[in-house]
C-alpha atoms as a PDB file:
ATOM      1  CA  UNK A   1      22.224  39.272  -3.429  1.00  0.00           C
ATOM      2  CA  UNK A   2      22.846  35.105  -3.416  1.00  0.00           C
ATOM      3  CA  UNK A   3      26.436  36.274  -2.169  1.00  0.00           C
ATOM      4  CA  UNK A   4      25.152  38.343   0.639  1.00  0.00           C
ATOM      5  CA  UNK A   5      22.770  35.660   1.652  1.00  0.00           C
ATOM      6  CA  UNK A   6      24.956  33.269   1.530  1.00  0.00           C
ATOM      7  CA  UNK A   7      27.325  35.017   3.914  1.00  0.00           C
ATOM      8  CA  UNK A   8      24.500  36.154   6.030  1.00  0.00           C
ATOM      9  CA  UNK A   9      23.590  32.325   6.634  1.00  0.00           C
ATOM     10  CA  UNK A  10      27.369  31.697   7.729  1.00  0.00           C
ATOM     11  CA  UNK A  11      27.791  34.286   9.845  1.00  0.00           C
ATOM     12  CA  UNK A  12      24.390  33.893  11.807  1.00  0.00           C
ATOM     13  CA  UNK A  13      25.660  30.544  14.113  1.00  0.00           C
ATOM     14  CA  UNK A  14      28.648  32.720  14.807  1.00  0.00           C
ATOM     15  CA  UNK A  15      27.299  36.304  15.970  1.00  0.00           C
ATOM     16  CA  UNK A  16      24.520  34.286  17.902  1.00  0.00           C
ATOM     17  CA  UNK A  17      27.517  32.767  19.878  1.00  0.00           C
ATOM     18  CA  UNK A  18      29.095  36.521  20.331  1.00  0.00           C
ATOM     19  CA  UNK A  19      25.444  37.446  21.653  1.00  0.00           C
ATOM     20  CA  UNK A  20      25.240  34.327  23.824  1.00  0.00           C
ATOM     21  CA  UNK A  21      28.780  34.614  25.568  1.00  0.00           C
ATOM     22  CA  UNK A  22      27.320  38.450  26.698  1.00  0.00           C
ATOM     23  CA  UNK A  23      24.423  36.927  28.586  1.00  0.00           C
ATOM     24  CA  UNK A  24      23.057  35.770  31.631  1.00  0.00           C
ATOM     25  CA  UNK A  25      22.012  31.888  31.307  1.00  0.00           C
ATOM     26  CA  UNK A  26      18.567  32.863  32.455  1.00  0.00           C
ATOM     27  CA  UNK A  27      18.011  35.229  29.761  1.00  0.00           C
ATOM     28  CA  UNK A  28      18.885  32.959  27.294  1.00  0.00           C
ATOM     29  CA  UNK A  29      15.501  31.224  27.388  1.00  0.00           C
ATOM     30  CA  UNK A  30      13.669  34.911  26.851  1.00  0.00           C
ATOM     31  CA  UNK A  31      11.160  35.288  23.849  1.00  0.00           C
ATOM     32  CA  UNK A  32      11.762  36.743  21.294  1.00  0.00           C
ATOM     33  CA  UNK A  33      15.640  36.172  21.512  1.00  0.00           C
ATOM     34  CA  UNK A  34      17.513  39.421  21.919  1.00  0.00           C
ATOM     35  CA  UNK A  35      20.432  39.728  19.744  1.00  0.00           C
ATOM     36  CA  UNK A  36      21.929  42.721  21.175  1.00  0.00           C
ATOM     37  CA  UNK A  37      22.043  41.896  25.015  1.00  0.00           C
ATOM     38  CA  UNK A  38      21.093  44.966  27.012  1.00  0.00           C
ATOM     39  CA  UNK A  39      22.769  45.227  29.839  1.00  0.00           C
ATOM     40  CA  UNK A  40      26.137  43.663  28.941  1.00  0.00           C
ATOM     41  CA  UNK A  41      27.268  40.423  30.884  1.00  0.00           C
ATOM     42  CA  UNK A  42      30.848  39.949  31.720  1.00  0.00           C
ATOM     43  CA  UNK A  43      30.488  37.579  34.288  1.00  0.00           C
ATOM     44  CA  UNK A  44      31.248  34.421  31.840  1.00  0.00           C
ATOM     45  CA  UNK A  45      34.610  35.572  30.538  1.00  0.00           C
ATOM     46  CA  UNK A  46      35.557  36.778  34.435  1.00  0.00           C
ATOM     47  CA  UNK A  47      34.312  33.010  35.670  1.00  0.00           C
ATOM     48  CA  UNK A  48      36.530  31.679  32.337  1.00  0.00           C
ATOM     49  CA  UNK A  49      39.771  33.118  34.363  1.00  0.00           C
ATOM     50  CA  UNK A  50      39.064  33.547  37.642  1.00  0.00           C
ATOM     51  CA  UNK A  51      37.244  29.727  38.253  1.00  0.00           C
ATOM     52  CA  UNK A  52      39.091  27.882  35.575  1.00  0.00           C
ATOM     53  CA  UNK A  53      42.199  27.652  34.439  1.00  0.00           C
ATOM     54  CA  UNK A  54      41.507  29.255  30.935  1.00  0.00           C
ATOM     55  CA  UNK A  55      44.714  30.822  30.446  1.00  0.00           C
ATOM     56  CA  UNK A  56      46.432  27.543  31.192  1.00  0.00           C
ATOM     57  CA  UNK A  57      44.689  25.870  29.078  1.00  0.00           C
ATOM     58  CA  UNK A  58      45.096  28.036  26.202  1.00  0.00           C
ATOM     59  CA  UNK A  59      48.854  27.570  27.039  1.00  0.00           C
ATOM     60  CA  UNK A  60      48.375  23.883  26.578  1.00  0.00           C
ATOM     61  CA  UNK A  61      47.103  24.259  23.703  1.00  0.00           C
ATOM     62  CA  UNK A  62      49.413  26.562  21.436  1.00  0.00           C
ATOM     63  CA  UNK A  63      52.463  24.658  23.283  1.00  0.00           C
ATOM     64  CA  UNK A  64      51.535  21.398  22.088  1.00  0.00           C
ATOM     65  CA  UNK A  65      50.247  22.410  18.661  1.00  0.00           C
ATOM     66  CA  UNK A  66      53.060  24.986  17.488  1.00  0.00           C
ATOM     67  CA  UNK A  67      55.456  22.118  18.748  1.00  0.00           C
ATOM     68  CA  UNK A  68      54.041  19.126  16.774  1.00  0.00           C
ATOM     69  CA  UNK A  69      53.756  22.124  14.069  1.00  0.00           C
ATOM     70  CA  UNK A  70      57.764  22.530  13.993  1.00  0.00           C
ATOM     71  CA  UNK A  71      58.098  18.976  14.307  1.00  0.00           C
ATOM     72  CA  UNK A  72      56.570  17.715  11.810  1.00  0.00           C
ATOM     73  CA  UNK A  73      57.091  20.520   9.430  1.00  0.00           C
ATOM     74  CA  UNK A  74      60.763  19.220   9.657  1.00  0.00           C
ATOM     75  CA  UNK A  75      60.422  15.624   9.744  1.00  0.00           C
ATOM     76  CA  UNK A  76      57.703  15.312   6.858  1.00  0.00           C
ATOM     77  CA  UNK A  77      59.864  17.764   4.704  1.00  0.00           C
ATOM     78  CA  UNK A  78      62.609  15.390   5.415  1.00  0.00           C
ATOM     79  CA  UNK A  79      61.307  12.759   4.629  1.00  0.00           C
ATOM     80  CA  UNK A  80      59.316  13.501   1.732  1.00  0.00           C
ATOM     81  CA  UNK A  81      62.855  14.716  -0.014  1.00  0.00           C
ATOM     82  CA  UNK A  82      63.790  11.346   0.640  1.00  0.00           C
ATOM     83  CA  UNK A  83      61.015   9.258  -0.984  1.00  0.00           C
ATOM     84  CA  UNK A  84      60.824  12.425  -3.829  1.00  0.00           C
ATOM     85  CA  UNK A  85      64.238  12.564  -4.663  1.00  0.00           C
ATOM     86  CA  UNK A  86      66.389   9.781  -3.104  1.00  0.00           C
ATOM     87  CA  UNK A  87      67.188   6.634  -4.292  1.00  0.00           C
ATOM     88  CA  UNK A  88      67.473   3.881  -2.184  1.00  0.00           C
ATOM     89  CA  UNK A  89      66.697  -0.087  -1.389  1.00  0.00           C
ATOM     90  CA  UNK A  90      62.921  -0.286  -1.132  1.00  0.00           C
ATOM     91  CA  UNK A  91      61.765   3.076  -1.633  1.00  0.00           C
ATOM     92  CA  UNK A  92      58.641   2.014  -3.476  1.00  0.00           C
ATOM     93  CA  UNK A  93      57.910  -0.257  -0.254  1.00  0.00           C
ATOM     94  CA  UNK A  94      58.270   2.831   2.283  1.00  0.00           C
ATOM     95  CA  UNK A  95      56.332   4.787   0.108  1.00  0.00           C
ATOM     96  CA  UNK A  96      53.143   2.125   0.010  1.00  0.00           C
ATOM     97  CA  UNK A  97      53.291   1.475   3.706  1.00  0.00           C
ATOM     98  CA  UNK A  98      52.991   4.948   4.224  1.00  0.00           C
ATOM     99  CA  UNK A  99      50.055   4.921   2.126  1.00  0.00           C
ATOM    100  CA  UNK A 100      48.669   2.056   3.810  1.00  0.00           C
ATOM    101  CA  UNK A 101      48.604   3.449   7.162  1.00  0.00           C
ATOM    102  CA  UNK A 102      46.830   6.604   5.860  1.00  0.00           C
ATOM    103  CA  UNK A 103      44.019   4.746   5.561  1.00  0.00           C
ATOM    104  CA  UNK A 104      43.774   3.353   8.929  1.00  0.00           C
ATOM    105  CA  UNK A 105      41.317   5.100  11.065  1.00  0.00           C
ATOM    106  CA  UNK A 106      42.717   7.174  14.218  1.00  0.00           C
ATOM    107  CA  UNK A 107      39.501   5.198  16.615  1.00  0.00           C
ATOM    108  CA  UNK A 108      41.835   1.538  15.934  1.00  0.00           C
ATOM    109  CA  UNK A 109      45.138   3.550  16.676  1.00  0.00           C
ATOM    110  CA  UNK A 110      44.002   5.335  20.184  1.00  0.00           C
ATOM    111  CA  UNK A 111      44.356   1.529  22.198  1.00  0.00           C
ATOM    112  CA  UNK A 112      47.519   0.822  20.858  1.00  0.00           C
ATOM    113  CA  UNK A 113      48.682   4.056  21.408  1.00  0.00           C
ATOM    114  CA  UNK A 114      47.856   4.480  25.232  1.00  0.00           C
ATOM    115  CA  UNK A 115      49.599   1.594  26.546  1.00  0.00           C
ATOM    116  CA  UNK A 116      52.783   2.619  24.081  1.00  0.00           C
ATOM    117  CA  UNK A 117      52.097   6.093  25.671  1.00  0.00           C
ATOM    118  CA  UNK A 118      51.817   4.130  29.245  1.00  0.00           C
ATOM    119  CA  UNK A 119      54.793   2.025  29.046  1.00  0.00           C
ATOM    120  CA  UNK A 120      56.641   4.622  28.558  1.00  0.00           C
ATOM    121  CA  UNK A 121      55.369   6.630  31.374  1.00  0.00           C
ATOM    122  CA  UNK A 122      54.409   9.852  29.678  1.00  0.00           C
ATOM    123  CA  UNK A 123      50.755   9.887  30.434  1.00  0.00           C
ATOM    124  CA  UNK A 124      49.898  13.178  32.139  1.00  0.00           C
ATOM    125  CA  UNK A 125      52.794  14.729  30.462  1.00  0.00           C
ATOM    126  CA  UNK A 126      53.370  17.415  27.181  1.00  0.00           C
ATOM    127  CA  UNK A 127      54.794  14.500  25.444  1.00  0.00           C
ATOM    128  CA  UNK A 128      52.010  12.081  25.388  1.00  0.00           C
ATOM    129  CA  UNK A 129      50.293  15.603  23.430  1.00  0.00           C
ATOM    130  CA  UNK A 130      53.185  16.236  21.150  1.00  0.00           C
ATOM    131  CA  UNK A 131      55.222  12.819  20.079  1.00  0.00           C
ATOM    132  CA  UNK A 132      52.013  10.615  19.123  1.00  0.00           C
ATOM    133  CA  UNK A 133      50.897  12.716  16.202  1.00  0.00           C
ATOM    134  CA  UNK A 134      54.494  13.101  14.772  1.00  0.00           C
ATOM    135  CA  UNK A 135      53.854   9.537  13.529  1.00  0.00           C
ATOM    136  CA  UNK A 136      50.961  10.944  10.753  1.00  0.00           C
ATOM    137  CA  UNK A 137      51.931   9.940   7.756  1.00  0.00           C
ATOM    138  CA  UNK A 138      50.147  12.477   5.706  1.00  0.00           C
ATOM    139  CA  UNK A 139      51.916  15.339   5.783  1.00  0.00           C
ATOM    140  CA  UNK A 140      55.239  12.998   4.527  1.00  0.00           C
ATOM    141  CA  UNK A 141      52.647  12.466   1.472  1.00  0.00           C
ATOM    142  CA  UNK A 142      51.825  16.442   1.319  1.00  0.00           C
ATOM    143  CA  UNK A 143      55.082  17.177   1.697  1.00  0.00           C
ATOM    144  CA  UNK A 144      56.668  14.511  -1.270  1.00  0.00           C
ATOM    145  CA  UNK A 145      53.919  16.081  -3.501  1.00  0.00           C
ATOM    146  CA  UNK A 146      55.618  19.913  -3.099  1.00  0.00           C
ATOM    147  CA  UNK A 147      58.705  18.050  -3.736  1.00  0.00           C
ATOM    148  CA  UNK A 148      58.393  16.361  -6.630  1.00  0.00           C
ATOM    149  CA  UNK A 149      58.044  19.110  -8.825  1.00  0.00           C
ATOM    150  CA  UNK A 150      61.336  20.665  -8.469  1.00  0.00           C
ATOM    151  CA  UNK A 151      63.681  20.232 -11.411  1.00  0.00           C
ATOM    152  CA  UNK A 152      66.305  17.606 -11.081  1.00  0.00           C
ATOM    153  CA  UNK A 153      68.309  19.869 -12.630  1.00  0.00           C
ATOM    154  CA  UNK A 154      68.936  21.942  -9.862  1.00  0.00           C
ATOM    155  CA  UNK A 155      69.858  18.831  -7.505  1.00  0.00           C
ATOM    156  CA  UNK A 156      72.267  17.631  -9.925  1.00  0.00           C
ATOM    157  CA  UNK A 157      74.024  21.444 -10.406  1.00  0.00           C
ATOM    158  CA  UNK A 158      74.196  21.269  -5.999  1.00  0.00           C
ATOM    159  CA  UNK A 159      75.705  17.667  -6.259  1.00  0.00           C
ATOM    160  CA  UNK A 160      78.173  18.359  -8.888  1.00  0.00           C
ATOM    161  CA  UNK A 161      79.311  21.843  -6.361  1.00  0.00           C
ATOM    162  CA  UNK A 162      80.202  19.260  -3.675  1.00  0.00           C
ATOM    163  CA  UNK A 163      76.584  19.586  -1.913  1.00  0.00           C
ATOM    164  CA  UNK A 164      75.748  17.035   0.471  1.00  0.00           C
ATOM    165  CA  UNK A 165      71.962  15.841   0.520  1.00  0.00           C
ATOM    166  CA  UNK A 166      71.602  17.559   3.549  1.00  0.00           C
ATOM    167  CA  UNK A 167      72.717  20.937   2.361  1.00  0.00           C
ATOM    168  CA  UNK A 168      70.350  20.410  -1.176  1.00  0.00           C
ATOM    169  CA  UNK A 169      67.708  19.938   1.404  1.00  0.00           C
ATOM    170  CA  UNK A 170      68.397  23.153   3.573  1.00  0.00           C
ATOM    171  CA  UNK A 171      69.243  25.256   0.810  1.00  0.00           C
ATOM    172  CA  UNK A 172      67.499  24.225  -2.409  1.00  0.00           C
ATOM    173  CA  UNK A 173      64.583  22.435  -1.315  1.00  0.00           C
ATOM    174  CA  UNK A 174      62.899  24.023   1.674  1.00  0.00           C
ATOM    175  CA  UNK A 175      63.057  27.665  -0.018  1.00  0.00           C
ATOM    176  CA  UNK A 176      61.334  26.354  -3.044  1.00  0.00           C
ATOM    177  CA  UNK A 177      58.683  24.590  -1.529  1.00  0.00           C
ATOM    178  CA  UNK A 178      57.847  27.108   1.627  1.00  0.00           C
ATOM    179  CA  UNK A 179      54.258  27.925   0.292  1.00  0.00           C
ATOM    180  CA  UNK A 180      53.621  24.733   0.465  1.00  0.00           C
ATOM    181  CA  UNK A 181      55.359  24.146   4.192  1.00  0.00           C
ATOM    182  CA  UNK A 182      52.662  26.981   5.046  1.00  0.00           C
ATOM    183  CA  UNK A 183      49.641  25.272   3.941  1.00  0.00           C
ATOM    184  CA  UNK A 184      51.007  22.066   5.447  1.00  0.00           C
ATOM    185  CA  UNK A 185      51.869  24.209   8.130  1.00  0.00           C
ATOM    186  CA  UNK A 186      48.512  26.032   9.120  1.00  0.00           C
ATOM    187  CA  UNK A 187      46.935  22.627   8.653  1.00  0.00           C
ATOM    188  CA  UNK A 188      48.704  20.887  11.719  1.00  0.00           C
ATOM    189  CA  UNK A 189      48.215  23.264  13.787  1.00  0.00           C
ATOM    190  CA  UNK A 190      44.249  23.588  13.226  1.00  0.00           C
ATOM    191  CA  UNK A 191      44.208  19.836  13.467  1.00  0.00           C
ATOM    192  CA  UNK A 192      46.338  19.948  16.634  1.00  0.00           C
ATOM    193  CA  UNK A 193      44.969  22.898  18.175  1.00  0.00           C
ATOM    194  CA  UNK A 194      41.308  21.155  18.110  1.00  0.00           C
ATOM    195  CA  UNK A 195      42.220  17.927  18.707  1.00  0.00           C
ATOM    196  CA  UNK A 196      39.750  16.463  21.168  1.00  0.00           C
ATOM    197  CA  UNK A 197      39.954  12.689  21.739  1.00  0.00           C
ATOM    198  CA  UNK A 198      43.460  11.956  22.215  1.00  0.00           C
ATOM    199  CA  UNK A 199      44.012  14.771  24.858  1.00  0.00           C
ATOM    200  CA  UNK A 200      41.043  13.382  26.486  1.00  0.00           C
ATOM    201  CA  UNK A 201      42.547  10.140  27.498  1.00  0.00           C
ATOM    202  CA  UNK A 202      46.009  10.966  27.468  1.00  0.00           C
ATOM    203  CA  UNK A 203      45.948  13.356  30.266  1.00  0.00           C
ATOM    204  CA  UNK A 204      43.865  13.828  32.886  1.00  0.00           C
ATOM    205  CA  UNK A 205      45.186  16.659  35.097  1.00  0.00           C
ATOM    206  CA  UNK A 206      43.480  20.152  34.488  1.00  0.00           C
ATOM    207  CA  UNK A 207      46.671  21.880  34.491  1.00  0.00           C
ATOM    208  CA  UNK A 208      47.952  20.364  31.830  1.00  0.00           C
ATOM    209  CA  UNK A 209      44.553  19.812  29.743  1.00  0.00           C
ATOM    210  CA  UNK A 210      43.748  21.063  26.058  1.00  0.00           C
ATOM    211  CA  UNK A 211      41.022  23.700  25.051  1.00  0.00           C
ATOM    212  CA  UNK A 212      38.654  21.733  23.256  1.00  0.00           C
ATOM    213  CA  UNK A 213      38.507  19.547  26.372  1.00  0.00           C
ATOM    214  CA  UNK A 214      38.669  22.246  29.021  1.00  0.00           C
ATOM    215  CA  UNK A 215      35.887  23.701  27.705  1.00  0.00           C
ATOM    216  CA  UNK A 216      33.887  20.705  27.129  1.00  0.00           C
ATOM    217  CA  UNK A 217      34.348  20.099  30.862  1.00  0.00           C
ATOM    218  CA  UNK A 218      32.263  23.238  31.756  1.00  0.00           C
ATOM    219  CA  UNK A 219      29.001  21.279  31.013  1.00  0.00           C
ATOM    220  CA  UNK A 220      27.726  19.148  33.018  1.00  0.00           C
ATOM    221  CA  UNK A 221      24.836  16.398  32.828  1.00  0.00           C
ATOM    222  CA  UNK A 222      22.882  18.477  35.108  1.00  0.00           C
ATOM    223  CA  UNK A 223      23.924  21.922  34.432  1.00  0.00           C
ATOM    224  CA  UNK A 224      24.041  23.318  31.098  1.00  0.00           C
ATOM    225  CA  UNK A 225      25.661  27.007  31.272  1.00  0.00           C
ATOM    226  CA  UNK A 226      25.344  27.846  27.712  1.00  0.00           C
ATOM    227  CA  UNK A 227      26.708  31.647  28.064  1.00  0.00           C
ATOM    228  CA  UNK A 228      30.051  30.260  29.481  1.00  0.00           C
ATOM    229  CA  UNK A 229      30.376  27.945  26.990  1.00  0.00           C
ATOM    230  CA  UNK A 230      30.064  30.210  24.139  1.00  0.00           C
ATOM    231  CA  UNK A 231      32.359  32.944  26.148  1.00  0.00           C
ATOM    232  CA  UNK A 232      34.881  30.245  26.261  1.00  0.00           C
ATOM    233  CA  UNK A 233      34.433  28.702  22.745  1.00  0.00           C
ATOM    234  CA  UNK A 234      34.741  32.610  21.723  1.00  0.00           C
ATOM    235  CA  UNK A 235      37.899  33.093  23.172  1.00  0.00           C
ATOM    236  CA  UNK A 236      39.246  29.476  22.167  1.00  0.00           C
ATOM    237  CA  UNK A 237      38.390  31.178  18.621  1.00  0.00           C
ATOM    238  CA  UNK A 238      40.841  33.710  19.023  1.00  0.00           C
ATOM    239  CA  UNK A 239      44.046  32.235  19.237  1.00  0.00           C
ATOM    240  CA  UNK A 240      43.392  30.546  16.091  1.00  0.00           C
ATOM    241  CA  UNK A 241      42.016  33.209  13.806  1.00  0.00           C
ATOM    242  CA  UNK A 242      45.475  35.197  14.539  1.00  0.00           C
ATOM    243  CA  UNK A 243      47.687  32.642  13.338  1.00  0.00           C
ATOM    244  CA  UNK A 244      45.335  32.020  10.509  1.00  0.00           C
ATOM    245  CA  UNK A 245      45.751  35.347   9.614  1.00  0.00           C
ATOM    246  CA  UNK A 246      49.480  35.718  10.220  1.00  0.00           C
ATOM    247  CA  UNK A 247      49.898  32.152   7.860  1.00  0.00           C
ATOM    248  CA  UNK A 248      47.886  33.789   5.340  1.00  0.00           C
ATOM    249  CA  UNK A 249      49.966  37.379   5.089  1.00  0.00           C
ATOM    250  CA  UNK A 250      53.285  35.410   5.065  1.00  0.00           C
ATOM    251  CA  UNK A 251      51.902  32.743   2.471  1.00  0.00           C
ATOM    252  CA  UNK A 252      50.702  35.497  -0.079  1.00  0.00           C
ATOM    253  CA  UNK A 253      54.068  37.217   0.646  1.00  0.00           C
ATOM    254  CA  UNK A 254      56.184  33.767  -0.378  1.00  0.00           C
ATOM    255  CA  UNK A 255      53.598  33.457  -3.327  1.00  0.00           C
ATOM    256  CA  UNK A 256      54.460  36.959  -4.894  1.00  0.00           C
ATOM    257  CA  UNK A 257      58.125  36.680  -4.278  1.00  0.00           C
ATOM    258  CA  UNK A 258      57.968  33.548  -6.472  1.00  0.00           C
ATOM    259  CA  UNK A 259      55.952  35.208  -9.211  1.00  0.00           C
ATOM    260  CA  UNK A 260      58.565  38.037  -9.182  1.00  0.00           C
ATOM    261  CA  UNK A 261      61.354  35.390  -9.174  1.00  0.00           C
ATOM    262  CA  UNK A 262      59.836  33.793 -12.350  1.00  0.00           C
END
């Protein structure tokens, strides 16, 4: 009964969004509220395509996000093998400068970051979306973590076969820690895919503009049209709840194949 409450409580915010995105903005306002709307509006999901560029922004968005997804997949995974298992001249060093930037907040990096952005004349462009959050530090940290607890064992058997670093990396490491590349994975993207402030000053032309901004540019200060808002945050919803879905098949998948491995 608690359980079913709970959920009922959760799920409330959302189906009252589903009910919303169905109805006429005038209706909206009717009391009692009507759950089920009766007739059934379409008109905010045909204004979504028809006056905005919803579709392009929904491009935007899975571009940039599945691209600083790969990225950074690679580049943290690279680099976390280094500070795991490589030894080198002031690891220790890289490893608490790393940590040290973790802790500074993205509001004091978003200045320094548009005139960099600027400089190099990228504003307005899929770059000044995809190359600024490469440069998060955490997921080198998230990634060292999966890292470390691979037997050395299995490094030194590679090394002693003639492996180069770079082939212990591809072929040893990755496979072992791919659950882990999922969760790291699935949480870029999210973090990309509703990233709101950067996008906003970074780029300015529509065409080219994220979903959590496109669709906080339907409001207006005089105008609130709740029904396409919750039509678009709907569909925004989507996109999402697919690859969350897809992520969490292929991570149970890598998760039993390890347990049958063992």
């Amino acid at each position: 009964m608690i359980l079913f409450v709970g959920v009922a409580i959760a799920l409330a915010p959302f189906l009252y969004v589903v009910s919303t995105s169905f109805k006429e903005t005038m209706s909206l306002f009717s009391y009692p509220p009507d759950w089920i709307p009766s007739p059934i509006f379409w008109g905010n999901f045909e204004s979504l395509f028809t006056d905005h560029p919803f579709v392009q922004w929904t491009f935007n968005t899975l571009l940039v996000a599945g691209a600083v997804t790969a990225l950074k997949l690679w580049f943290d995974s690279m680099a976390g093998y280094a500070l795991a298992k490589m030894e080198f001249t002031g690891r220790r060093g890289v490893a608490l400068l790393l940590l040290l930037s973790v802790a500074i907040p993205i509001s004091a990096l978003i200045i320094p970051m548009f005139f960099v952005v600027r400089y190099l004349g990228l504003l307005n462009t899929y770059w000044a979306l995809i190359l600024p959050p490469l440069a998060n530090p955490l997921g080198i940290f998230m990634a060292r973590s999966f890292i470390v607890g691979i037997p050395d064992d299995l490094e030194a058997s590679a090394r002693l076969d003639g492996a180069s670093e770079f082939t212990i990396y591809r072929k040893i490491v990755l496979p072992l820690i791919r659950p882990g590349l999922v969760v790291l994975g699935m949480f870029t993207f999210m973090l990309q895919y509703t990233s709101f402030i950067w996008p906003l000053i970074a780029v300015q032309d529509s065409d080219r503009q994220m979903l959590a901004v496109g669709i906080s540019g339907l409001q207006s200060a005089f105008l609130q049209d709740w029904g396409l808002l919750s039509a678009g945050m709907l569909l925004a919803a989507i996109p999402i709840t697919l690859v969350f879905l897809l992520v969490q098949k292929a991570f149970v998948i890598n998760d039993l194949s390890g347990a049958l491995k063992e």
